[in-house]
Protein backbone atom coordinates (compact mmCIF):
# COMPACT_ATOMS: atom_id res chain seq x y z
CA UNK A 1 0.77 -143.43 -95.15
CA UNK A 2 4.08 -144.66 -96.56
CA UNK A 3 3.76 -142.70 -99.52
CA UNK A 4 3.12 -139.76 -97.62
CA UNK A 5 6.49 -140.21 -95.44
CA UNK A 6 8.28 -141.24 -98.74
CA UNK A 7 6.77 -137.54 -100.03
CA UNK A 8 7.99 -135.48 -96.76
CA UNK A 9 11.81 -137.72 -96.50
CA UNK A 10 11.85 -136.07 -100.29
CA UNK A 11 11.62 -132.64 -99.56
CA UNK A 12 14.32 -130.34 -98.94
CA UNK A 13 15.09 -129.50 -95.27
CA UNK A 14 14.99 -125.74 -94.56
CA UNK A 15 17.96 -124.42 -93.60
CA UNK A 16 18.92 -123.76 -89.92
CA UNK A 17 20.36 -120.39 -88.77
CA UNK A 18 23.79 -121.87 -87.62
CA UNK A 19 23.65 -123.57 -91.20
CA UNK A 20 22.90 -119.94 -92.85
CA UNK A 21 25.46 -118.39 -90.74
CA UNK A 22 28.24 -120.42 -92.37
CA UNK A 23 27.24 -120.17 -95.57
CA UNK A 24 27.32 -116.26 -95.12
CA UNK A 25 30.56 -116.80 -93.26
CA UNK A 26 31.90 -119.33 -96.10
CA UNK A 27 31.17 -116.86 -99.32
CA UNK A 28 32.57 -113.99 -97.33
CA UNK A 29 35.85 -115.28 -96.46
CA UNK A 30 36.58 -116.38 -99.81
CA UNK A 31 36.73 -112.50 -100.59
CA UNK A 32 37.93 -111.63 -96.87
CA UNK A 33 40.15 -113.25 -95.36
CA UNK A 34 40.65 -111.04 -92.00
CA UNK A 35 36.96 -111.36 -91.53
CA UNK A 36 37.32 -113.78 -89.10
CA UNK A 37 39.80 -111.84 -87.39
CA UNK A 38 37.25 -109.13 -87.29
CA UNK A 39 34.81 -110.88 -85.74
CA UNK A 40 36.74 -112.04 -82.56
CA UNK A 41 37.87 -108.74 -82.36
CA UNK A 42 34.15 -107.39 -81.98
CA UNK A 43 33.62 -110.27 -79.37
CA UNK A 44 36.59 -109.89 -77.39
CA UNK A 45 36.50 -106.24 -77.12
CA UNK A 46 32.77 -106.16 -76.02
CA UNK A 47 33.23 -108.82 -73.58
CA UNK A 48 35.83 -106.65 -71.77
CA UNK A 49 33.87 -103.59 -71.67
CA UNK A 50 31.11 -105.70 -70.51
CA UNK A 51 32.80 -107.76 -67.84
CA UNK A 52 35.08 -104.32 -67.01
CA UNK A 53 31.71 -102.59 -66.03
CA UNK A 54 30.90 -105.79 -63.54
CA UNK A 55 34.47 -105.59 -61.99
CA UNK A 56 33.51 -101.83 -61.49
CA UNK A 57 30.29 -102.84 -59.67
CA UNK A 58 31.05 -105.49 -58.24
CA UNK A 59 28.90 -108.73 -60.23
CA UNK A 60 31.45 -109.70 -63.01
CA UNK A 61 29.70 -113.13 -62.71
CA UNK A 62 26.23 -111.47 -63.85
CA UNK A 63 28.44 -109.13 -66.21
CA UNK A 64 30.70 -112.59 -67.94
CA UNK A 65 27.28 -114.12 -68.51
CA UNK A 66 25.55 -111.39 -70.06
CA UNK A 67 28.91 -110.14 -71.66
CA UNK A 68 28.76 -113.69 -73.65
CA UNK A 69 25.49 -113.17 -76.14
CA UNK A 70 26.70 -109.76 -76.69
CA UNK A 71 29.69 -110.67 -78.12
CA UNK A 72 27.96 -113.48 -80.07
CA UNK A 73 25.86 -110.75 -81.20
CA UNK A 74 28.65 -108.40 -82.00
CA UNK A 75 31.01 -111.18 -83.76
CA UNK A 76 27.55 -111.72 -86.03
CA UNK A 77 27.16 -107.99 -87.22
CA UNK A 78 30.75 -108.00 -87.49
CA UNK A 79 29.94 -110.77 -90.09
CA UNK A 80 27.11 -109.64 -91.76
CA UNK A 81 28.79 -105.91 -92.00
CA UNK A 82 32.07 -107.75 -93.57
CA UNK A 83 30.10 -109.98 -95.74
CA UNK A 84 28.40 -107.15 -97.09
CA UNK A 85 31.20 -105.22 -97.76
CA UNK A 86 32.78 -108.05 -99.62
CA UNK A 87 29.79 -108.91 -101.82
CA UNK A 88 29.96 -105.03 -103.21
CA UNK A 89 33.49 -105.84 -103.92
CA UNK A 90 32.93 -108.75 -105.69
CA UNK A 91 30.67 -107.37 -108.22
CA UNK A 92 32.21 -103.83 -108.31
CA UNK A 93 33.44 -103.28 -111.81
CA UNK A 94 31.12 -106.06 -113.12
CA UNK A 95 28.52 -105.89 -116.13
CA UNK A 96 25.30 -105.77 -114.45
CA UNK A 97 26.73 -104.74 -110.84
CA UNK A 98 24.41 -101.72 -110.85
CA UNK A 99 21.35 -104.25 -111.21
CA UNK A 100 22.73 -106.97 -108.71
CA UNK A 101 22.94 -103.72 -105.93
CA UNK A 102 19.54 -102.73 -106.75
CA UNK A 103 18.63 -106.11 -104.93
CA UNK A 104 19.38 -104.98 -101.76
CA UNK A 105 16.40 -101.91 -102.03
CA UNK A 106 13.96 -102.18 -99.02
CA UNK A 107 9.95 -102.96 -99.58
CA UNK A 108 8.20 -99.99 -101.07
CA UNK A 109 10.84 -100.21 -104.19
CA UNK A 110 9.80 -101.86 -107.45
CA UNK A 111 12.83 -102.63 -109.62
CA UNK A 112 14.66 -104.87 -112.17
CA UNK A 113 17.80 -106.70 -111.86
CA UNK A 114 17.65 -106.54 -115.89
CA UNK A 115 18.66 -103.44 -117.70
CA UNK A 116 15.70 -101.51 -119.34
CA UNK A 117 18.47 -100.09 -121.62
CA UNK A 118 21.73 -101.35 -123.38
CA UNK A 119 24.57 -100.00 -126.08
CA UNK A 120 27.58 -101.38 -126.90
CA UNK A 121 27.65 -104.51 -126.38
CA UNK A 122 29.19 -107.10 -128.64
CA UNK A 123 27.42 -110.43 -127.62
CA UNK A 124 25.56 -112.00 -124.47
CA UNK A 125 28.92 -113.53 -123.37
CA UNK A 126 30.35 -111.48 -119.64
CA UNK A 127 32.96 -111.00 -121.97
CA UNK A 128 31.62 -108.98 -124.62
CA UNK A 129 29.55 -106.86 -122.04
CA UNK A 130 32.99 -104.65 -121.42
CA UNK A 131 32.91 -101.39 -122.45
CA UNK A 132 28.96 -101.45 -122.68
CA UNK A 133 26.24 -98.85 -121.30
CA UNK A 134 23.54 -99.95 -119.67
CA UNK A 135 20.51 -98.06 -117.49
CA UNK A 136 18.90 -99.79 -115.00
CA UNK A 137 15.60 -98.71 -113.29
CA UNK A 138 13.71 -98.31 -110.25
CA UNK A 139 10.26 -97.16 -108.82
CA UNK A 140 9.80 -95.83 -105.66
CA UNK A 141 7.96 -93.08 -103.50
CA UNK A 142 10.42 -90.81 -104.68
CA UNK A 143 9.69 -91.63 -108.12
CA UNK A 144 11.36 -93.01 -110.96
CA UNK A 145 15.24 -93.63 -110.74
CA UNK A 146 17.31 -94.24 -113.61
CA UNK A 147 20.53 -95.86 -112.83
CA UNK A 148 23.33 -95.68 -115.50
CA UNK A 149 26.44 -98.17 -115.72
CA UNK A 150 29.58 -98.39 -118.28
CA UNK A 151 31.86 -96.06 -119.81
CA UNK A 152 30.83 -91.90 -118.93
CA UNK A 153 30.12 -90.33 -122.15
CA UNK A 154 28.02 -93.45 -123.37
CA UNK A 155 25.90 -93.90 -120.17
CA UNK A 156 24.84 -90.21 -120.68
CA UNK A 157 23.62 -90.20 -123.60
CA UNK A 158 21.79 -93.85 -123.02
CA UNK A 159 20.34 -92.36 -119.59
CA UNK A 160 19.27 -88.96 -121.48
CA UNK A 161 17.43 -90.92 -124.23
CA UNK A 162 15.72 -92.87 -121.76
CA UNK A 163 14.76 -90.34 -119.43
CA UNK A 164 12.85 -88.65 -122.58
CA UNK A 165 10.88 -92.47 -123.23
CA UNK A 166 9.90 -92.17 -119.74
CA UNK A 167 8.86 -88.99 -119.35
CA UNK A 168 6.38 -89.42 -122.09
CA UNK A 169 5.10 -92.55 -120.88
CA UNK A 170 4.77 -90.27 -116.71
CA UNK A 171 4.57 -87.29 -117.10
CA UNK A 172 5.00 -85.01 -114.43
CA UNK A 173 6.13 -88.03 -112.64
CA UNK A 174 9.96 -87.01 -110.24
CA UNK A 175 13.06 -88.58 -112.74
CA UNK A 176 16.20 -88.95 -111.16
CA UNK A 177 19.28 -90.06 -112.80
CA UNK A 178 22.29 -91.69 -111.62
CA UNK A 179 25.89 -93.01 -112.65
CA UNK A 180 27.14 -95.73 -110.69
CA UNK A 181 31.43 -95.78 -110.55
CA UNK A 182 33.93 -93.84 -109.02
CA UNK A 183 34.51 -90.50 -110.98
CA UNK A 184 33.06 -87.43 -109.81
CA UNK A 185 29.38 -86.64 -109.18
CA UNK A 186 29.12 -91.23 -109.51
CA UNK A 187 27.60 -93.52 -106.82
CA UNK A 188 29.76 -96.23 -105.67
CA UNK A 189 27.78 -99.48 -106.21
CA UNK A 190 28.05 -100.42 -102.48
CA UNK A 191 26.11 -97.22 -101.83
CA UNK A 192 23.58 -97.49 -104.35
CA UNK A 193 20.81 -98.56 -102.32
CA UNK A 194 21.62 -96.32 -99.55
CA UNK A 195 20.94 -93.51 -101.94
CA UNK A 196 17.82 -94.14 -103.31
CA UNK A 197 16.49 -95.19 -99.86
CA UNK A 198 17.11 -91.60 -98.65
CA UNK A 199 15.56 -90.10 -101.71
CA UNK A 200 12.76 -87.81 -100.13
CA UNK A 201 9.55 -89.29 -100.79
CA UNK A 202 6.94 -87.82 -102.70
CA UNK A 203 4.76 -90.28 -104.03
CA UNK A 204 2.09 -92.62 -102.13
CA UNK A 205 2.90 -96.64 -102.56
CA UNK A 206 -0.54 -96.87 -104.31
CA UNK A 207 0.72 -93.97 -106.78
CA UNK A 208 4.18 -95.84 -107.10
CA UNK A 209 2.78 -98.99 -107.76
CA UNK A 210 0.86 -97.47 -110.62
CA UNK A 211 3.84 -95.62 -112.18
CA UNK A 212 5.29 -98.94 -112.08
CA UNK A 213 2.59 -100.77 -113.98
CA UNK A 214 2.46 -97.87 -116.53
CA UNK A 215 6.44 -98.01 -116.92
CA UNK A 216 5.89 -101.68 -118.09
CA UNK A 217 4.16 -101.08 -121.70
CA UNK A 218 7.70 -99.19 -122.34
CA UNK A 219 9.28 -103.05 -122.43
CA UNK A 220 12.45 -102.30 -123.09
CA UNK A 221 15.60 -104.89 -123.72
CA UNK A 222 15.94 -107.68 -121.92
CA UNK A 223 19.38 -109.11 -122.79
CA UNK A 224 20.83 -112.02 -120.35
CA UNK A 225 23.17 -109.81 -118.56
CA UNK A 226 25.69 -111.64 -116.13
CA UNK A 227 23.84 -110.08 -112.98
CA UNK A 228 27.57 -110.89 -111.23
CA UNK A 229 27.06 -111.80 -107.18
CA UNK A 230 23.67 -110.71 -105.40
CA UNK A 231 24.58 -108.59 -102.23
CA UNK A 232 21.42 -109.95 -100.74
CA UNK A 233 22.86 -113.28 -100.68
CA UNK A 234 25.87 -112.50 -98.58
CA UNK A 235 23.96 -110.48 -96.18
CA UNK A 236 22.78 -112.65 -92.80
CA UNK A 237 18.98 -113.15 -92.92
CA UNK A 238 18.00 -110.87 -89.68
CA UNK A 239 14.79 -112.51 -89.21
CA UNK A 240 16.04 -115.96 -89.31
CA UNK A 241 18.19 -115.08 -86.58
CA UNK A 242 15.82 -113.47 -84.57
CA UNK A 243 13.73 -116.66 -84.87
CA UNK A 244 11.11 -115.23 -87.00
């Protein structure tokens, strides 16, 4: 019996929501500072519409207390919306930053936070990634997505060369390529998962999941790319706030 308390007073507590909520709130304002300022903005202005309304019809009692959660609810998407924003910043311009936003794909996606494709890099060291190519790569119903990263004329030519390894390996299979950055015809890495998520969708999951398995005998390198910040860890966890 004492052993098994001894066991349980050893193992690590789950985190609360309030707990989770300041850590989001913590990593974001280290990137923005006016975030806070945000979010009492979002609660203050819904409370007044809210509690404006009740004046109007007379219950500004029922409208105050219901006002309240709303703007706790507003202040927290406020947050998460901020924190978001800031984690894309973060990483934007970062070796690897195409692979980190690829983490914040939806179920249904199968992908790789490590680049099935590199050139130009001098060493393993964040450092010595500058000035490198890399393509990244993701399955989904609407097929297979190649994501390029680095300097223009080098990602082209890495993402054309790969698109012709993959083909062979699926054929007849949709290929879509992309350049994350911010010259023309580019994807902003903050939008990268937006993108791909409203890629029409041709494929069944089954048939996905099997282009996915078939994509693996390509292998491909696996260098230890500095995958920067995760914008998945500076979102708020939705369920854990809903109590799920």
């Amino acid at each position: 019996m004492a052993r098994k308390e001894k066991q349980q007073s050893t193992e690590p507590k789950k985190q609360g929501r309030v707990g989770q909520i300041r850590q989001v709130y913590t990593a974001a304002h280290q990137v923005d500072r006016l975030i806070g300022w945000w979010m009492l903005l979002a609660a203050v202005a819904v409370l007044v519409v809210v509690v404006g309304i009740g004046v109007l019809v007379g219950h500004w009692v029922y409208a105050l207390i219901l006002g309240i959660p709303l703007a706790v609810l507003a202040a927290t998407i406020t947050m998460s919306r901020r924190a978001e924003r800031a984690a894309y910043s973060a990483i934007e311009g970062q070796p690897g930053a195409a692979g980190a936003a690829l983490g914040a794909l939806r179920r249904g996606w199968f992908y790789e936070q490590q680049p099935v494709a590199l050139e130009g890099a001098r060493g393993t060291r964040p450092e010595d990634m500058a000035g490198a190519a890399f393509v990244f790569r993701a399955v989904g119903r609407p097929g297979i997505v190649l994501v390029g990263e680095g300097p223009q004329g080098r990602v082209t030519k890495l993402l054309e060369s790969e698109r012709r390894k993959t083909a062979r390996v699926a054929p007849g299979v949709p290929l879509h390529l992309l350049q994350v950055g911010s010259g023309e015809g580019q994807v902003p890495v903050r939008k990268l998962s937006g993108k791909l998520t409203r890629m029409k969708p041709v494929l069944t999951k089954e048939e996905a999941s099997v282009v996915n398995k078939r994509l693996k005998s390509l292998g491909g390198m696996r260098p230890p790319v500095p995958a920067g910040m995760d914008p998945m860890r500076a979102r708020v966890d939705r369920k854990a706030m809903r109590g799920r």
